[in-house]
Protein backbone atom coordinates (compact mmCIF):
# COMPACT_ATOMS: atom_id res chain seq x y z
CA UNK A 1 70.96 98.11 145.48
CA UNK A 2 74.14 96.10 144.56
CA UNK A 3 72.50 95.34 141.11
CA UNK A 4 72.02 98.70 140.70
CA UNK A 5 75.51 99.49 141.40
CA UNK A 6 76.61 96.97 139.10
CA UNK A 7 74.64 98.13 136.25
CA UNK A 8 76.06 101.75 136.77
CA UNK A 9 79.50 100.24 136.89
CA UNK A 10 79.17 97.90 133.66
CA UNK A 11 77.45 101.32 131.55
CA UNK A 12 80.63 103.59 132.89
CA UNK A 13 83.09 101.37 131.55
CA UNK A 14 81.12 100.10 128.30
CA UNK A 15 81.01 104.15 127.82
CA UNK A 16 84.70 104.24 128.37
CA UNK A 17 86.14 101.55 126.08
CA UNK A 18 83.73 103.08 123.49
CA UNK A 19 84.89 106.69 124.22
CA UNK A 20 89.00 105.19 124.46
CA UNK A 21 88.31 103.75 120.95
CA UNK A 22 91.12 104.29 118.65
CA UNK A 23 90.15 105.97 115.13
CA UNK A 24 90.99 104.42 111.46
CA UNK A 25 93.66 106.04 109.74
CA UNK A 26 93.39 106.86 105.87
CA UNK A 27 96.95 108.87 104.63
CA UNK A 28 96.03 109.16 101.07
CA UNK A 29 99.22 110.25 99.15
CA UNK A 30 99.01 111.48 95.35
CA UNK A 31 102.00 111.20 93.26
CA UNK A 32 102.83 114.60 91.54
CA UNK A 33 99.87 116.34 92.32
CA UNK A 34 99.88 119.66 91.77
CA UNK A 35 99.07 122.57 94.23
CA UNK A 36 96.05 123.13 91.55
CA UNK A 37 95.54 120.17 90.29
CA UNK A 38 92.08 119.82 92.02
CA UNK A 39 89.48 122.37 91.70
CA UNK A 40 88.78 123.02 95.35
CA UNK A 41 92.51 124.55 95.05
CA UNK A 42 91.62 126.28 91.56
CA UNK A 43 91.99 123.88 88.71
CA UNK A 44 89.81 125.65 86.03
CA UNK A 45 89.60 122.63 83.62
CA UNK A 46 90.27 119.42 86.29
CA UNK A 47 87.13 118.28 87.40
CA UNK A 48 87.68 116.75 91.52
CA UNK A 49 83.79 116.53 93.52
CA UNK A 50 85.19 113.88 95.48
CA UNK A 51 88.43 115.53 96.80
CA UNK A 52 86.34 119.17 96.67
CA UNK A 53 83.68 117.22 99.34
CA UNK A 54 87.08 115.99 101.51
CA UNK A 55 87.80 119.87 101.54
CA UNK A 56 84.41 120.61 102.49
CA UNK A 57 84.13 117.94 105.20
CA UNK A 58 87.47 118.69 106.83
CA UNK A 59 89.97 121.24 106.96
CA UNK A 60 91.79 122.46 103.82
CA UNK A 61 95.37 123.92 103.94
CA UNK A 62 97.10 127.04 101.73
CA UNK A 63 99.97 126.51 103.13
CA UNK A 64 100.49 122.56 102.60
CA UNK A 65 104.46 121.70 101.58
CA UNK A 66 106.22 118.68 100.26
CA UNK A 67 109.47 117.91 102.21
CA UNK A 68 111.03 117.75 99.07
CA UNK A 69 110.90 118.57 95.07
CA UNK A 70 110.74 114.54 94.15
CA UNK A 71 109.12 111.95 95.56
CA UNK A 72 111.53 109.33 97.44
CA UNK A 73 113.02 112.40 100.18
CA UNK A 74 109.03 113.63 100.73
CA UNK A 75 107.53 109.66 101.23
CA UNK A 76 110.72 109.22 103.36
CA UNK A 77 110.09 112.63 105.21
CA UNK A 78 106.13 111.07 106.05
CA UNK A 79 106.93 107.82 106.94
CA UNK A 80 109.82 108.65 109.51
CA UNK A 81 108.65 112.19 110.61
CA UNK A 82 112.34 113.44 109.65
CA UNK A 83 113.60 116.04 107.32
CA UNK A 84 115.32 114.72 104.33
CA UNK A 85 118.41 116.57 105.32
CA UNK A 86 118.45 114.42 108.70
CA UNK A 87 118.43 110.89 107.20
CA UNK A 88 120.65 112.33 103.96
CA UNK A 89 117.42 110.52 101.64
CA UNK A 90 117.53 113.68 99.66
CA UNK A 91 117.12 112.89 96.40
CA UNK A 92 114.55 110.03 94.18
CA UNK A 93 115.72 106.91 94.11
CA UNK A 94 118.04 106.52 91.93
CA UNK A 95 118.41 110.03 91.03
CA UNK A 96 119.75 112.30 87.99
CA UNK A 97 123.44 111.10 87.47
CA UNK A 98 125.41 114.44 86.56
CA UNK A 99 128.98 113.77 86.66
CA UNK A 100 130.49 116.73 84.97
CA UNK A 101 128.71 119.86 86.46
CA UNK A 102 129.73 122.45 88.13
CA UNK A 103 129.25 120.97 91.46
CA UNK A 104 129.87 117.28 92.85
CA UNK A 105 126.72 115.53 94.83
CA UNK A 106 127.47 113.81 98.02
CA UNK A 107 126.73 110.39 98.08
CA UNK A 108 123.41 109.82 99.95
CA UNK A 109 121.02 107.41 101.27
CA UNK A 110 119.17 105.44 98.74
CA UNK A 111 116.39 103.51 101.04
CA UNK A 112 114.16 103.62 103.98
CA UNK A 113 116.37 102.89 106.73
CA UNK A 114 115.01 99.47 108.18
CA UNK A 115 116.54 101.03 111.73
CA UNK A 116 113.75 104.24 111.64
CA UNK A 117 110.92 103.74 113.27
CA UNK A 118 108.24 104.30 110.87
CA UNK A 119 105.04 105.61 111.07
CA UNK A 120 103.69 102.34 110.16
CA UNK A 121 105.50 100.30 112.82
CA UNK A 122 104.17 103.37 115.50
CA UNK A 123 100.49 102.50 114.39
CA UNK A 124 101.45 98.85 115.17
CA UNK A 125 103.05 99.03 118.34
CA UNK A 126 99.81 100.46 119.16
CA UNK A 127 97.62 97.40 117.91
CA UNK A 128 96.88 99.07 114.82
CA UNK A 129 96.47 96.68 111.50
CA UNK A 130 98.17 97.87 108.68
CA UNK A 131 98.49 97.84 105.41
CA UNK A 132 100.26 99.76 102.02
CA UNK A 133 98.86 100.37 98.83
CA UNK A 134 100.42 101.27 95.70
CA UNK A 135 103.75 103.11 95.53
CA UNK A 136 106.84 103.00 97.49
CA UNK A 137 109.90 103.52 95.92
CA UNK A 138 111.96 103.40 98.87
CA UNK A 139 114.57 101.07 98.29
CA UNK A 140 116.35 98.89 95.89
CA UNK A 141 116.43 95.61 97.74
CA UNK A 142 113.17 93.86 99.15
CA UNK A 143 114.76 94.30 102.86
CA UNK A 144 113.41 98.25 102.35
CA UNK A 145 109.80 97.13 100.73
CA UNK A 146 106.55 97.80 102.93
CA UNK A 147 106.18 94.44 104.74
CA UNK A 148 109.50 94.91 106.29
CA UNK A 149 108.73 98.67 107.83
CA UNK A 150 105.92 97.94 109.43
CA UNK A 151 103.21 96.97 107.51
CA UNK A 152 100.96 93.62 107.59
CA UNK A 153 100.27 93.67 104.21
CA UNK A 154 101.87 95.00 100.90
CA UNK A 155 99.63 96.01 98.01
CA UNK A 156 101.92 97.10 94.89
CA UNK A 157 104.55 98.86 96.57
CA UNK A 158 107.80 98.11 95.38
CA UNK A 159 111.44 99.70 94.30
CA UNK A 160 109.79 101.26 91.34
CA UNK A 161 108.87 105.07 91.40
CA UNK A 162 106.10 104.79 88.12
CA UNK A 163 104.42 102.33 86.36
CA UNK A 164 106.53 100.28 83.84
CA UNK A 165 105.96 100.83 80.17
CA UNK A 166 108.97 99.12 78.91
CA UNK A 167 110.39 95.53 79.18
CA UNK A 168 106.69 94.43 78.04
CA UNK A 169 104.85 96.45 80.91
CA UNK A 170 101.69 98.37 79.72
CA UNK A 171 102.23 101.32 82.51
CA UNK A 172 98.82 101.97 83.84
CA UNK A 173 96.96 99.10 82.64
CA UNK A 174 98.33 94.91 82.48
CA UNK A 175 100.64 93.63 82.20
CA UNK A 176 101.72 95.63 85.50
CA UNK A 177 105.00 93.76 86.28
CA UNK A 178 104.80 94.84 89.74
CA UNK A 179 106.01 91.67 91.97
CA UNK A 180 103.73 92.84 94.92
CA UNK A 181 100.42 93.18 92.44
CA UNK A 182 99.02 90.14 90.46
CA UNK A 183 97.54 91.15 86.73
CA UNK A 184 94.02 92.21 86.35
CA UNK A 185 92.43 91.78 83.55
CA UNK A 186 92.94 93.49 80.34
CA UNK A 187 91.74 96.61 80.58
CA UNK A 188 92.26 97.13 84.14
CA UNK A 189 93.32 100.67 84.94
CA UNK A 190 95.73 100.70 87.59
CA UNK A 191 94.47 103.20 89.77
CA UNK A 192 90.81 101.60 89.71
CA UNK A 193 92.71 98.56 91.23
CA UNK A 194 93.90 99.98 93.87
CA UNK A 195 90.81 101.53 94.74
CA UNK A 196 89.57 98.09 94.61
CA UNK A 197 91.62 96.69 97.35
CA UNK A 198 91.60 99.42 99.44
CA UNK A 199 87.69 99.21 99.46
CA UNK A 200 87.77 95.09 99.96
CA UNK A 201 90.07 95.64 102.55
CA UNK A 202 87.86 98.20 104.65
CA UNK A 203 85.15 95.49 103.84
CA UNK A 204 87.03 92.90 105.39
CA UNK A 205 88.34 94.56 108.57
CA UNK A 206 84.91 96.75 109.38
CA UNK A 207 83.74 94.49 112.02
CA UNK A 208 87.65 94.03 113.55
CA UNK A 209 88.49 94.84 117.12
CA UNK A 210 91.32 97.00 116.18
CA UNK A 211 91.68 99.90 114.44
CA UNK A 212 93.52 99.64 111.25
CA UNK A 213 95.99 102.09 109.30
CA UNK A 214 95.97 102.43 105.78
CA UNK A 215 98.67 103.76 103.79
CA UNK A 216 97.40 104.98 100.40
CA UNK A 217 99.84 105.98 97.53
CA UNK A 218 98.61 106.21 94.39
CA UNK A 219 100.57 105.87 91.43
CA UNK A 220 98.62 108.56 89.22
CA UNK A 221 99.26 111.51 88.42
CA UNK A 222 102.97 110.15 87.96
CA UNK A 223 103.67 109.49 83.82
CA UNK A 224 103.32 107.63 81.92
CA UNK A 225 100.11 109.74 80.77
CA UNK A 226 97.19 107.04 80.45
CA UNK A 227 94.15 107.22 81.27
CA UNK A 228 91.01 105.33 79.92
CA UNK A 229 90.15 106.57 76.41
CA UNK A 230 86.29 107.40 77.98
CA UNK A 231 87.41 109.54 79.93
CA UNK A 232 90.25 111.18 77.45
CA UNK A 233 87.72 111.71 74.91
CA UNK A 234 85.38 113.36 77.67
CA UNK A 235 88.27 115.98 78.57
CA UNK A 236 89.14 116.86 74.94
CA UNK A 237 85.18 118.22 74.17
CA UNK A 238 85.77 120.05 77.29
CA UNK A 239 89.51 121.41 76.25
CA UNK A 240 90.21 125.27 76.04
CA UNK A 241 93.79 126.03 75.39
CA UNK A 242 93.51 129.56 76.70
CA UNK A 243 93.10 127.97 80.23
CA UNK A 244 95.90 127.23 82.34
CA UNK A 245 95.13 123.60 82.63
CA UNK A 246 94.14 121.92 79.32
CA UNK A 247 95.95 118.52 78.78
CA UNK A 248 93.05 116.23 78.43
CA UNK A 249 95.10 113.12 79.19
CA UNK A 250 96.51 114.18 82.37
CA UNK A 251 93.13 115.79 83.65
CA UNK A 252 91.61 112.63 82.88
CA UNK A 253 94.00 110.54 85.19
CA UNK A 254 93.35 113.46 87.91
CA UNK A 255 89.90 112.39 87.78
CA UNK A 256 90.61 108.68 88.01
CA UNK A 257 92.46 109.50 91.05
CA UNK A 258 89.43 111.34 92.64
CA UNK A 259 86.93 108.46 91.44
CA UNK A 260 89.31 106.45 93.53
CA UNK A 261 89.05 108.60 96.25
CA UNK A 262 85.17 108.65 96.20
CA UNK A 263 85.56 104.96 96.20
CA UNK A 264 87.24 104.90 99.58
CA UNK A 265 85.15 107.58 101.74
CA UNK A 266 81.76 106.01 99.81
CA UNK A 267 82.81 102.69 101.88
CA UNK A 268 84.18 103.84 105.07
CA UNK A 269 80.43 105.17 105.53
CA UNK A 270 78.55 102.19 103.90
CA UNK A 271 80.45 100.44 106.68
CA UNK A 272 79.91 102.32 108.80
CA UNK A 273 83.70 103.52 109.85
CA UNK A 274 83.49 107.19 108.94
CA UNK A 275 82.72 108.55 112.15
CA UNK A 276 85.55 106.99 113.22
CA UNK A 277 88.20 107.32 110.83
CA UNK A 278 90.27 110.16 110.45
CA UNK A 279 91.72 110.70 106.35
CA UNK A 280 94.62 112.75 105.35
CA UNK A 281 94.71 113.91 101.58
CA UNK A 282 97.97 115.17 99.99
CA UNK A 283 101.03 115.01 97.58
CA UNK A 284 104.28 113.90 96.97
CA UNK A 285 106.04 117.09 95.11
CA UNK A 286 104.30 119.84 92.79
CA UNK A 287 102.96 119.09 89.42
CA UNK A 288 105.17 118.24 86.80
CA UNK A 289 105.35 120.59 83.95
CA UNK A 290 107.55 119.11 81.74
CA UNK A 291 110.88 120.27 79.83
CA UNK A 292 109.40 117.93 76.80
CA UNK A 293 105.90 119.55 76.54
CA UNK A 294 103.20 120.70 79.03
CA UNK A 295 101.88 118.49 81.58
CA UNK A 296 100.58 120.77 83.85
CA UNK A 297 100.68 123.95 85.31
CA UNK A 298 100.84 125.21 88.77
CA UNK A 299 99.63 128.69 88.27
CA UNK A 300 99.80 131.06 89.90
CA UNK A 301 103.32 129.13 91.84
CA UNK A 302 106.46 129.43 89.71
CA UNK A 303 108.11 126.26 87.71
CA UNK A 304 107.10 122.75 89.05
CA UNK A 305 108.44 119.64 89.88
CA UNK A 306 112.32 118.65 90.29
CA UNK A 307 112.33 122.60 91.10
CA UNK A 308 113.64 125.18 93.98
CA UNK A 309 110.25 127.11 93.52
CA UNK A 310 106.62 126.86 95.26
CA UNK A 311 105.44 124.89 92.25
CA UNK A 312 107.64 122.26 93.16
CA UNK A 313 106.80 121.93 96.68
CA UNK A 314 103.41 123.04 97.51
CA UNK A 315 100.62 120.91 97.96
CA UNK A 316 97.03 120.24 98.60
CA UNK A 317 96.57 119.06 101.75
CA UNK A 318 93.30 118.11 103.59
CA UNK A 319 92.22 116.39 106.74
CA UNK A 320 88.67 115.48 107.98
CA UNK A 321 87.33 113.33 110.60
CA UNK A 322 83.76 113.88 111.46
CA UNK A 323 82.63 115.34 114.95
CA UNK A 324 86.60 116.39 115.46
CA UNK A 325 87.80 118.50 112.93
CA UNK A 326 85.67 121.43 111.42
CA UNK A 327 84.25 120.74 108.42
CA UNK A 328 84.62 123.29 105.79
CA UNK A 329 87.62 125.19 107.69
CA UNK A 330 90.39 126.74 105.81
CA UNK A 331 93.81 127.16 107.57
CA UNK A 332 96.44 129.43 106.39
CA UNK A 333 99.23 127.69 108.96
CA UNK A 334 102.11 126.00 106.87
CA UNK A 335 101.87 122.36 106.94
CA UNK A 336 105.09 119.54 105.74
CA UNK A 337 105.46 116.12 105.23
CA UNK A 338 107.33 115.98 108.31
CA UNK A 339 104.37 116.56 110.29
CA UNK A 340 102.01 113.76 109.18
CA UNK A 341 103.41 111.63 111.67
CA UNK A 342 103.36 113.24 114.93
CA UNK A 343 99.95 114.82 113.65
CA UNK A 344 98.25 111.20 112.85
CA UNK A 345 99.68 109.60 116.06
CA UNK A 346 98.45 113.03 118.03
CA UNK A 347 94.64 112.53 116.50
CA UNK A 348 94.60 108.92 117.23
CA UNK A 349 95.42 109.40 120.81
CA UNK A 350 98.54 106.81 119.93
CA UNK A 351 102.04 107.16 121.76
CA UNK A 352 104.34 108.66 119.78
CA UNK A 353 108.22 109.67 119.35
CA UNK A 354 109.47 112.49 121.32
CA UNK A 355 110.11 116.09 119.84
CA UNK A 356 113.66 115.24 119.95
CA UNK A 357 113.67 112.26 117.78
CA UNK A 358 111.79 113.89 114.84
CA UNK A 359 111.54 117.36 112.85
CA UNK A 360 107.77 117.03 112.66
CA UNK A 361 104.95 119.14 114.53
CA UNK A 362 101.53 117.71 115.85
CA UNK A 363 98.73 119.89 114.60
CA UNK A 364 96.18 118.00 116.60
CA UNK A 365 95.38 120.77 118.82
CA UNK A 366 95.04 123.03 115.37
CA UNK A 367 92.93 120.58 113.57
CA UNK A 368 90.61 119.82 116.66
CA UNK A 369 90.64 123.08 118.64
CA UNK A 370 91.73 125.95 116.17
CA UNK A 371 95.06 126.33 118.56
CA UNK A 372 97.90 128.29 116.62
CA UNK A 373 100.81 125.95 115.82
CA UNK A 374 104.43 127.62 116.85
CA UNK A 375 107.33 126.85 114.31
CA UNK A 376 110.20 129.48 113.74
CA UNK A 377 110.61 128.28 109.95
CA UNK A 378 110.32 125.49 108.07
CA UNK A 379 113.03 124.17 105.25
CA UNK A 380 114.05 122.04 102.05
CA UNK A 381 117.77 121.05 101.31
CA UNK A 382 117.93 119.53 97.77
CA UNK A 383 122.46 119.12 96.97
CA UNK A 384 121.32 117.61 93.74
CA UNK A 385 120.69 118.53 89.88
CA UNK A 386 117.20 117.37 88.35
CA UNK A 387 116.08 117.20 84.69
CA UNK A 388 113.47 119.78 85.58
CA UNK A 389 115.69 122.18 86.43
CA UNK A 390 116.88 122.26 89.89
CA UNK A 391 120.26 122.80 90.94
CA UNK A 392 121.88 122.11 94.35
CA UNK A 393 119.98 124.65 97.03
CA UNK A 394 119.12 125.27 100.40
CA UNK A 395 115.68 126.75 100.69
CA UNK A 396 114.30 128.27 104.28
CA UNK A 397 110.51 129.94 104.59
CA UNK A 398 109.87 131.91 107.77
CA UNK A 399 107.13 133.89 108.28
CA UNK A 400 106.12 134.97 104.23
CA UNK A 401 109.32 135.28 103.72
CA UNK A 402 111.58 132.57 101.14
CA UNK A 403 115.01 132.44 100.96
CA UNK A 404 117.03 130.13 98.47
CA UNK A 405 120.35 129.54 98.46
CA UNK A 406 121.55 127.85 94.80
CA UNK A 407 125.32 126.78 95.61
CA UNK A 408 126.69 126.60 91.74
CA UNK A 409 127.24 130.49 92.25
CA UNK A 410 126.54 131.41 95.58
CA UNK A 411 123.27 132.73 94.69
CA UNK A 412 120.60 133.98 97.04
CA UNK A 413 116.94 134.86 96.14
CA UNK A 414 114.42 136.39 98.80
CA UNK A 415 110.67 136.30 98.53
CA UNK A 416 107.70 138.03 100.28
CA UNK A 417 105.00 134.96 99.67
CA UNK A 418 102.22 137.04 100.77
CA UNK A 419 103.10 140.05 98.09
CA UNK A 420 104.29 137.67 95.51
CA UNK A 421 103.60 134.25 95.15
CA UNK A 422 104.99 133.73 92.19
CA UNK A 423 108.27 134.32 93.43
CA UNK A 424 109.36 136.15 90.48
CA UNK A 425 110.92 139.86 92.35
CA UNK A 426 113.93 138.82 94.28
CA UNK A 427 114.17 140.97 97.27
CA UNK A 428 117.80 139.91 98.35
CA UNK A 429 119.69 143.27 97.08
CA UNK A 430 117.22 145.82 98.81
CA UNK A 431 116.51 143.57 102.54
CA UNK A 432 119.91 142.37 103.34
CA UNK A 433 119.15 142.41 106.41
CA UNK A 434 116.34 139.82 106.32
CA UNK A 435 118.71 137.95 103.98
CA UNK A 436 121.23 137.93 107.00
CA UNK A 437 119.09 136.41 109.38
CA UNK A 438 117.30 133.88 106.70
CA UNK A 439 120.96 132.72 105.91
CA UNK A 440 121.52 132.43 109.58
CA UNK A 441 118.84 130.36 110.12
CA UNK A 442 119.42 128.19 107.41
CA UNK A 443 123.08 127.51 108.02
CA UNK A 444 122.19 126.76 111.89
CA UNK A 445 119.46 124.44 110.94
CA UNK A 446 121.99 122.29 107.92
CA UNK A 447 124.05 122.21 111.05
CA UNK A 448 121.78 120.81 113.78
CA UNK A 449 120.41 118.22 110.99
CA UNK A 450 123.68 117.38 109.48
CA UNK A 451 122.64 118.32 105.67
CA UNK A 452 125.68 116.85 103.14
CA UNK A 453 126.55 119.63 101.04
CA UNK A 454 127.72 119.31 97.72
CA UNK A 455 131.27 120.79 96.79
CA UNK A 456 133.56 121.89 93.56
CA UNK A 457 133.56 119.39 90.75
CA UNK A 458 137.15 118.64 89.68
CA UNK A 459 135.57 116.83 86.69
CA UNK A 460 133.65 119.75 85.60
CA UNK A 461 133.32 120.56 82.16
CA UNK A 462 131.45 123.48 80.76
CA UNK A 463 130.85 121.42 77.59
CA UNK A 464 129.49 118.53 79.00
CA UNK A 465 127.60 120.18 81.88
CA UNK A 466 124.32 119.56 80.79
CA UNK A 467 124.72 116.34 79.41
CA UNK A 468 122.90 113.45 81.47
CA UNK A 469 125.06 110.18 80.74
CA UNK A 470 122.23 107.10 80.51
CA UNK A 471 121.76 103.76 78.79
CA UNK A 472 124.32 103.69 76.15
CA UNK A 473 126.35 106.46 77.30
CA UNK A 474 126.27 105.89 81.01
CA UNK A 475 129.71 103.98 80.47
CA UNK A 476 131.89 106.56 77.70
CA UNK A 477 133.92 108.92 79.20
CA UNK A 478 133.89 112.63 80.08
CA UNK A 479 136.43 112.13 76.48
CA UNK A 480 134.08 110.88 74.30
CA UNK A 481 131.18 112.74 75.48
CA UNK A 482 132.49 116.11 74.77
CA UNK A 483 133.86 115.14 71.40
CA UNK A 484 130.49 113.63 70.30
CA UNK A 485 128.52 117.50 72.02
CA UNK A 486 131.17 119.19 69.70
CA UNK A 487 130.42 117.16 66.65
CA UNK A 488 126.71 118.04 67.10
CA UNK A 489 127.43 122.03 67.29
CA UNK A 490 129.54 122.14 64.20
């Protein structure tokens, strides 16, 4: 009888440390990626089967939003669960430098503070191994690099926001000059690389005791535009200009990035992890269009990246993990950067930061159980100017509703998002009264976060406005400037 006992006792606990098991954690982060830039979210030249079968396996969002237009604030945003407005990381790293516009920036912080807790050093508090792969572009100084926020191992990520085709670097293929990323051999493409150690990494850590959390960033779709020239050629037999997306260059780095992709879920089943390991598919900031030719488009979302408008915020964004989350569900619910972290620590059943230290929601009981999700509004705050064509703003959405608030001239625009997604009939002159309690909301929330707001110029010049001081000029004065812009007009 006391055997039998025994054996009842050992199979109840076996069946609890197997049932307490802590899931793998994939965030897969694309860099510029479009809201459309994969078919499952209507690319009609792009071709995506590997991100299209994430969609199908898990749940896909229509409402998925970068914290940010550019790419340092939104990676910030994920990795401390924190509006950019709270830290005051609100702009890339290093930034546009605009010196005589109408309005003055506020100075801001350029790094990762090494005092947040980061997502990463959550997962390892909690006995998670982890590990970063590809971009950062976080911080100048090596003090803000991956290794010393939390992660056990550093693949590629570094102060550097795109590969380097300058100063002898080859962008997407060697000679890399990425300190965290050894060569490869020549003809290497970048993104195939980093494929590659993800995968050997999943090899090497399939049999481990603990779970592991890997934080996947690649470089592509970012320019340079490169891409292997079998693939190019491919794209341009397919090309049809009268479609909305028809650059064969940047559609074949979109598919690089899903072979990548494939790459990663193909091995997390061959080892047999993909029960067990929940991955979370998304971007940075919207597609780039490009003020120097057509890169892509975000159709039907107005303007793109470094903009105020959906097409520089919205994003894919896709979760799955087998036997948990619905497979093939499609959830209308907006969805930030800021929640990633309370959402990934609320799936893995790992203790996490308390509603008061962080901006972010946890959509676990959404993703798992279909439970609604309750947020008043969610918001951007961008006090900078961007080549692109931003300028300082204030953005809230609540509801379908939009409001921006551009600060050069005081401007406000209000959008119904379920009428007209393409934001371009601004509703502020006939609802002022939904503009008065937008602009309520938004003024409360800059307060409770802090947001730095930019102010009057004193240097402003309406000749030299536009002008973006760099390399040679980054050291002539407002002076010079304006007499050399004068020369050219006559």
């Amino acid at each position: 009888m006391k055997n039998v006992l025994l054996f009842v006792v050992l199979v109840a606990s076996l069946v609890a440390c197997k049932t307490e098991e802590k899931p793998n954690v994939v965030l897969i982060v694309v860099d510029d990626l479009g809201w459309t830039d994969v078919a499952c979210y209507g690319s009609d030249f792009y071709q995506t089967p590997n991100v299209d079968k994430l969609a199908a396996d898990g749940m896909k969002f229509t409402n998925g939003y970068a914290a940010c237009t550019v790419c340092s604030p939104t990676r910030a945003a994920i990795m401390s669960g924190k509006y950019p407005a709270t830290i005051n990381c609100t702009d890339w790293i290093s930034g546009h430098k605009k010196p005589w516009a109408k309005m003055a920036i506020p100075s801001w912080t350029e790094y990762m503070a090494v005092d947040e807790t980061t997502l990463a050093e959550s997962f390892k508090a909690n006995n998670y191994n982890t590990i970063h792969i590809g971009k950062w572009h976080l911080g100048e100084e090596e003090k803000y690099w991956p290794e010393n926020q939390g992660f056990d191992i550093n693949i590629a990520g570094y102060k550097v926001g795109a590969p380097q085709k300058k100063n002898g670097g080859n962008g997407y293929f060697p000679p890399y000059l990425n300190p965290r990323l050894e060569d490869g051999p020549e003809g290497e493409y970048l993104t195939e690389r980093l494929a590659q150690e993800a995968v050997a990494y999943i090899e090497n850590h399939k049999n481990d005791s603990e779970p592991f959390f890997m934080n996947l960033w690649f470089y592509n779709v970012h320019t340079p535009l490169q891409a292997k020239k079998e693939k190019i050629a491919r794209y341009k037999t397919l090309m049809d200009t009268t479609k909305h997306h028809s650059n064969p260059v940047y559609a074949a780095m979109v598919e690089h990035m899903d072979d990548a992709v494939g790459e990663i879920i193909n091995k997390l089943k061959e080892a047999g992890l993909d029960e067990n390991t929940i991955v979370m598919f998304t971007g940075d900031n919207g597609g780039l269009c490009g003020n120097k030719g057509k890169v892509t488009s975000n159709f039907p979302l107005r303007s793109g990246k470094g903009d105020i408008y959906e097409g520089g915020v919205r994003e894919p964004f896709i979760v799955k993990w087998p036997g948990k989350i619905k497979g093939g569900s499609v959830n209308e619910t907006p969805i930030m950067s800021i929640d990633i972290y309370p959402t990934l620590l609320g799936l893995s059943g790992t203790a996490k930061k308390s509603a008061d230290q962080i901006d972010g929601l946890d959509f676990t009981e959404l993703l798992t159980k279909g439970m609604s999700v309750e947020r008043e509004a969610i918001f951007w705050h961008y006090p900078h100017y961007h080549l692109e064509g931003a300028k300082p703003y204030s953005a809230i959405r609540k509801g379908d509703w939009k409001l921006i608030e551009v600060f050069e001239n005081d401007s406000l625009e209000l959008y119904n998002l379920k009428d007209n997604i393409g934001e371009d009939i601004n509703l502020a002159a006939t609802n002022p009264e939904k503009v008065k309690e937008l602009m309520a909301d938004l003024k409360t929330w800059r307060t409770k976060v802090g947001a730095q707001m930019p102010v009057p110029n004193p240097d402003y010049d309406e000749v030299c406005e536009e002008f973006w001081p760099k390399g040679k000029w980054a050291d002539k004065s407002k002076e010079e400037v304006k007499a050399f812009l004068l020369s050219q007009q006559k």
